[in-house]
C-alpha atoms as a PDB file:
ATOM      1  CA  UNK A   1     -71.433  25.133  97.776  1.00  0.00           C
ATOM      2  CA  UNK A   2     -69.302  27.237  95.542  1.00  0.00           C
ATOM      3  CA  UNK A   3     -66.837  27.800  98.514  1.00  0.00           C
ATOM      4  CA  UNK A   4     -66.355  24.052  98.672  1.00  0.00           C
ATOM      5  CA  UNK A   5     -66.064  23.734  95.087  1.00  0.00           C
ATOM      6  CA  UNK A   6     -63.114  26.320  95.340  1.00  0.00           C
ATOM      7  CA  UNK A   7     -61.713  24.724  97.877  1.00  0.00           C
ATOM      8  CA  UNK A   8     -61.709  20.782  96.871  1.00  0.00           C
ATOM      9  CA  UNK A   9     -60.382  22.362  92.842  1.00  0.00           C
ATOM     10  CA  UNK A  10     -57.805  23.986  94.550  1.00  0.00           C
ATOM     11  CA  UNK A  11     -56.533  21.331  96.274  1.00  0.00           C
ATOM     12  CA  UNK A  12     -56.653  18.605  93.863  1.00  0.00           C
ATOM     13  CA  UNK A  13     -55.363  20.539  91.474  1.00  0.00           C
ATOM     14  CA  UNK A  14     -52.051  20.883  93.910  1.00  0.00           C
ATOM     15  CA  UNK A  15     -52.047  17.501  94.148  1.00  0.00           C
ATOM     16  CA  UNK A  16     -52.314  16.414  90.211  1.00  0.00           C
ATOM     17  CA  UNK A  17     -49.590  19.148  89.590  1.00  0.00           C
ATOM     18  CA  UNK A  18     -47.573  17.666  92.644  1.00  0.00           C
ATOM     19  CA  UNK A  19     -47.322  14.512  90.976  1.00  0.00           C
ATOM     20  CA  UNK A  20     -46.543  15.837  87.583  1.00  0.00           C
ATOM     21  CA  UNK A  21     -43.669  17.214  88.766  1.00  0.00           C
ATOM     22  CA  UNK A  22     -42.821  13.909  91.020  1.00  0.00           C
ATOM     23  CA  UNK A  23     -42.947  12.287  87.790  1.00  0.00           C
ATOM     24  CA  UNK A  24     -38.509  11.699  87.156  1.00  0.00           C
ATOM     25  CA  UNK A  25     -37.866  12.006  83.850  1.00  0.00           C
ATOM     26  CA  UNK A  26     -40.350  15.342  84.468  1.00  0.00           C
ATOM     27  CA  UNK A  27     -38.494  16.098  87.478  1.00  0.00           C
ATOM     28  CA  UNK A  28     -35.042  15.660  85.992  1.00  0.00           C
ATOM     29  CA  UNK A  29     -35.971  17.746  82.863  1.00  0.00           C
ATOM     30  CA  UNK A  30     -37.274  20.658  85.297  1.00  0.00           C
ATOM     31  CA  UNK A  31     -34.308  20.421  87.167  1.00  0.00           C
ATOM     32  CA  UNK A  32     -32.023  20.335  84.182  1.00  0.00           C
ATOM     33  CA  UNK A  33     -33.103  23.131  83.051  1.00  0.00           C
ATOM     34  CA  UNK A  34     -34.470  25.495  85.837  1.00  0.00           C
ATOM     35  CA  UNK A  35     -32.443  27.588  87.719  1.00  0.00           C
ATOM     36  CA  UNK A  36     -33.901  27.735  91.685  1.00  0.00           C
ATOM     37  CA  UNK A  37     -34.437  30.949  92.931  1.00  0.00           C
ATOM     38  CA  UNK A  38     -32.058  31.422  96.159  1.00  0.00           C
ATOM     39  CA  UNK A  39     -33.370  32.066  99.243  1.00  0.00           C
ATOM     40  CA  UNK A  40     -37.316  31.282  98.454  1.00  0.00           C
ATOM     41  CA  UNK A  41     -38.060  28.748 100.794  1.00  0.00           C
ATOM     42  CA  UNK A  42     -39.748  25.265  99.699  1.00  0.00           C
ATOM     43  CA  UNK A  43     -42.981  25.987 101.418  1.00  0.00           C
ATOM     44  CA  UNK A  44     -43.125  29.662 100.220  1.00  0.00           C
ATOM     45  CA  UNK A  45     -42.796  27.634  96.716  1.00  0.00           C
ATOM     46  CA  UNK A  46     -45.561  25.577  97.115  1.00  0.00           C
ATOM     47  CA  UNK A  47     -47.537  28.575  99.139  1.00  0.00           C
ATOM     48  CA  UNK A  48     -47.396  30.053  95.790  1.00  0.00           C
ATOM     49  CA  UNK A  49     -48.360  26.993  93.865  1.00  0.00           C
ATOM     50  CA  UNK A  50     -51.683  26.812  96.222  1.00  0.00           C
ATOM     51  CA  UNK A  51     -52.462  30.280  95.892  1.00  0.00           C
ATOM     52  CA  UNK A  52     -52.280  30.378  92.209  1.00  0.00           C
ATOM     53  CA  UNK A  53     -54.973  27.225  91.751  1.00  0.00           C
ATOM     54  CA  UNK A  54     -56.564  29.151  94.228  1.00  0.00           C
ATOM     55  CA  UNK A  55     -56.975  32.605  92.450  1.00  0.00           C
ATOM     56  CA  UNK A  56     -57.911  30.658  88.966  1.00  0.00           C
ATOM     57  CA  UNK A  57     -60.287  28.861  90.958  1.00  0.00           C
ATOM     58  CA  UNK A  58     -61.728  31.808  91.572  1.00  0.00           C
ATOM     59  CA  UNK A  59     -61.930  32.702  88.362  1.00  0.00           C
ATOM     60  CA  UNK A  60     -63.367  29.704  86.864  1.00  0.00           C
ATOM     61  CA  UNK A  61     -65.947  29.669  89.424  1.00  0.00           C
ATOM     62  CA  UNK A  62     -66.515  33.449  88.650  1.00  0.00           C
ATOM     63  CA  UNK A  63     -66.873  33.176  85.370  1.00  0.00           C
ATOM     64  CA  UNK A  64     -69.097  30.010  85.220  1.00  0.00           C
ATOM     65  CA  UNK A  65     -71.453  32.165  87.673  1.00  0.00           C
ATOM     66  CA  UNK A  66     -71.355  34.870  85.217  1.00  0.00           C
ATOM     67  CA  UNK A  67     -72.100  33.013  82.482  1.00  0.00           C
ATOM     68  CA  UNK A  68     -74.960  30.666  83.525  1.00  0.00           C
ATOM     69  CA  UNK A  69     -72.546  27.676  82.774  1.00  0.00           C
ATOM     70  CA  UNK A  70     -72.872  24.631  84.619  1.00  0.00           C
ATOM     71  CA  UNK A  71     -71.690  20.886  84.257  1.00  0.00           C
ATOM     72  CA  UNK A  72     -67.995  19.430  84.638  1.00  0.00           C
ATOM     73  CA  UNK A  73     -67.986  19.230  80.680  1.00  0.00           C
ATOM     74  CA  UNK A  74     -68.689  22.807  80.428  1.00  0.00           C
ATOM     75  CA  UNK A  75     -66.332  23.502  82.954  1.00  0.00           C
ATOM     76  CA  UNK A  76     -63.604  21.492  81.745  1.00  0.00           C
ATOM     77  CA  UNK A  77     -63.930  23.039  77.897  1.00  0.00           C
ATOM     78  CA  UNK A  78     -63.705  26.649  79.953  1.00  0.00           C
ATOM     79  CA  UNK A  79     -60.567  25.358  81.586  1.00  0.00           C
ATOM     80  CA  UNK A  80     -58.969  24.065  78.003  1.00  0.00           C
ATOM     81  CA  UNK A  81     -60.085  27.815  76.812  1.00  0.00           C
ATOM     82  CA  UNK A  82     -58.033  29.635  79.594  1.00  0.00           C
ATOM     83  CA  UNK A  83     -55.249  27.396  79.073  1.00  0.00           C
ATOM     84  CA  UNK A  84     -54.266  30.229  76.060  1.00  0.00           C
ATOM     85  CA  UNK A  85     -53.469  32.418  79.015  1.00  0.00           C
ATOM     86  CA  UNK A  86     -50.697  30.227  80.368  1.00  0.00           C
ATOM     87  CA  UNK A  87     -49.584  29.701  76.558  1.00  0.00           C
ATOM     88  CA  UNK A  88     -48.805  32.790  75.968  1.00  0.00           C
ATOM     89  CA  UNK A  89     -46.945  33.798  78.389  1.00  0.00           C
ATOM     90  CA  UNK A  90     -44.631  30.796  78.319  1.00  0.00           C
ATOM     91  CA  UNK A  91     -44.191  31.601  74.734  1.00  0.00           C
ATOM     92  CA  UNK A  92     -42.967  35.065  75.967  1.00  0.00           C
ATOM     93  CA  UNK A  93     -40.987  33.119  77.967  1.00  0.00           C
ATOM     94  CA  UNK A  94     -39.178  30.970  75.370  1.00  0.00           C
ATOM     95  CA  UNK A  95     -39.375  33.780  72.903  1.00  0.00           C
ATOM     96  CA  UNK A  96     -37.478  37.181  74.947  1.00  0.00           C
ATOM     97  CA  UNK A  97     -36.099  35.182  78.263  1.00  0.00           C
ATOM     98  CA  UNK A  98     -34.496  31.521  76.698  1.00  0.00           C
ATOM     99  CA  UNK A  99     -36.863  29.813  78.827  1.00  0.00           C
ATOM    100  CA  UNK A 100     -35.656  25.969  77.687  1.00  0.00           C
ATOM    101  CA  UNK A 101     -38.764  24.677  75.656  1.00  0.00           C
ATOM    102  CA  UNK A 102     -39.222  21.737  76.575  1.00  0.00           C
ATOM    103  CA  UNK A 103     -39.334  23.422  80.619  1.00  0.00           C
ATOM    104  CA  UNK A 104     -42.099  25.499  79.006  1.00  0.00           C
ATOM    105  CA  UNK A 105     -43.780  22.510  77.822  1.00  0.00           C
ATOM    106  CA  UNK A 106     -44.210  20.675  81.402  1.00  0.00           C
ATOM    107  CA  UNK A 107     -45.221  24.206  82.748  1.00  0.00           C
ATOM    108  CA  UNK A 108     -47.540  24.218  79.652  1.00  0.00           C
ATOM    109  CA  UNK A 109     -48.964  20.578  80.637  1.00  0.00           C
ATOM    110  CA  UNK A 110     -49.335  21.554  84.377  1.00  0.00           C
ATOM    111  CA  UNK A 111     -51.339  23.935  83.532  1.00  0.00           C
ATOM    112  CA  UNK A 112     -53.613  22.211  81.318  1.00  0.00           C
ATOM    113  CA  UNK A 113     -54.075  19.734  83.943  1.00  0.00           C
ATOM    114  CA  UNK A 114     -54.505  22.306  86.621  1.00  0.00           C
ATOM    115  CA  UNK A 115     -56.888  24.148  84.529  1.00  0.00           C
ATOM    116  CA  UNK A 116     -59.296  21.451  83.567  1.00  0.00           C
ATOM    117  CA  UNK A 117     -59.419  19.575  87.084  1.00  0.00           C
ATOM    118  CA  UNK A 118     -59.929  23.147  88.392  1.00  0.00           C
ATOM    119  CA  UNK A 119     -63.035  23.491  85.973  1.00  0.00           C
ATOM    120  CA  UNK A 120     -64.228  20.057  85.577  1.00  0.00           C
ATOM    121  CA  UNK A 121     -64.485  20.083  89.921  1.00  0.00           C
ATOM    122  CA  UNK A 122     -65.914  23.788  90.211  1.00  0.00           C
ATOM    123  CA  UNK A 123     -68.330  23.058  86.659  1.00  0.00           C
ATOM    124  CA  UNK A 124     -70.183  20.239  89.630  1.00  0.00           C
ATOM    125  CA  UNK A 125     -70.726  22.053  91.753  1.00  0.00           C
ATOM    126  CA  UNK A 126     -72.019  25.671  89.993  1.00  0.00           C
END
């Protein structure tokens, strides 16, 4: 069951983060202020995006097991909790690399909403 959970949180998590991003004033912000990396392929982009909600799928499922937790509220609240992770290091980002702010605030959001589909989804099913 936990493989399934993994699975299904990875996936919708893609998809939420997918239409973030679709979003246009999102999309023109991003694009405003991103430079693309040359050469990386668009599918080797969103290979990376998969595998990402993949490995903190992982961990949310990990930890829940760990910890006895169960319940999508439970999981969610874990989710919001590990979104300090992604916080930080975006405020790195801003801070030492002039990552544009508001870019780091949509990569902030996506996260969020990765973070507590991915533990609202795997919190179900543990």
């Amino acid at each position: 069951m936990i493989i399934l959970a993994i699975v299904l949180a990875t996936v919708v998590s893609f998809i939420a983060s997918a239409a973030l991003y679709a979003v246009p004033p999102v999309s023109a912000l991003i694009a405003r202020t991103s430079t693309p990396r040359p050469g990386l392929p668009v599918l080797a982009q969103m290979a990376s995006v998969v595998l990402r909600s993949l490995i903190v799928s992982c961990l949310v499922a990990g930890l829940m097991a760990a910890a006895g937790w169960h319940g999508a509220g439970t999981g969610s609240l874990l989710g919001l909790a590990l979104c300090t992770l992604p916080f930080v290091l975006l405020m790195g980002g801003v801070v030492h690399e002039n990552t544009a702010l508001s870019a780091a605030a949509i990569h902030l959001l996506d996260w969020v909403l990765k973070l507590t589909i991915i533990g609202a989804i795997v919190g179900s099913f543990v």
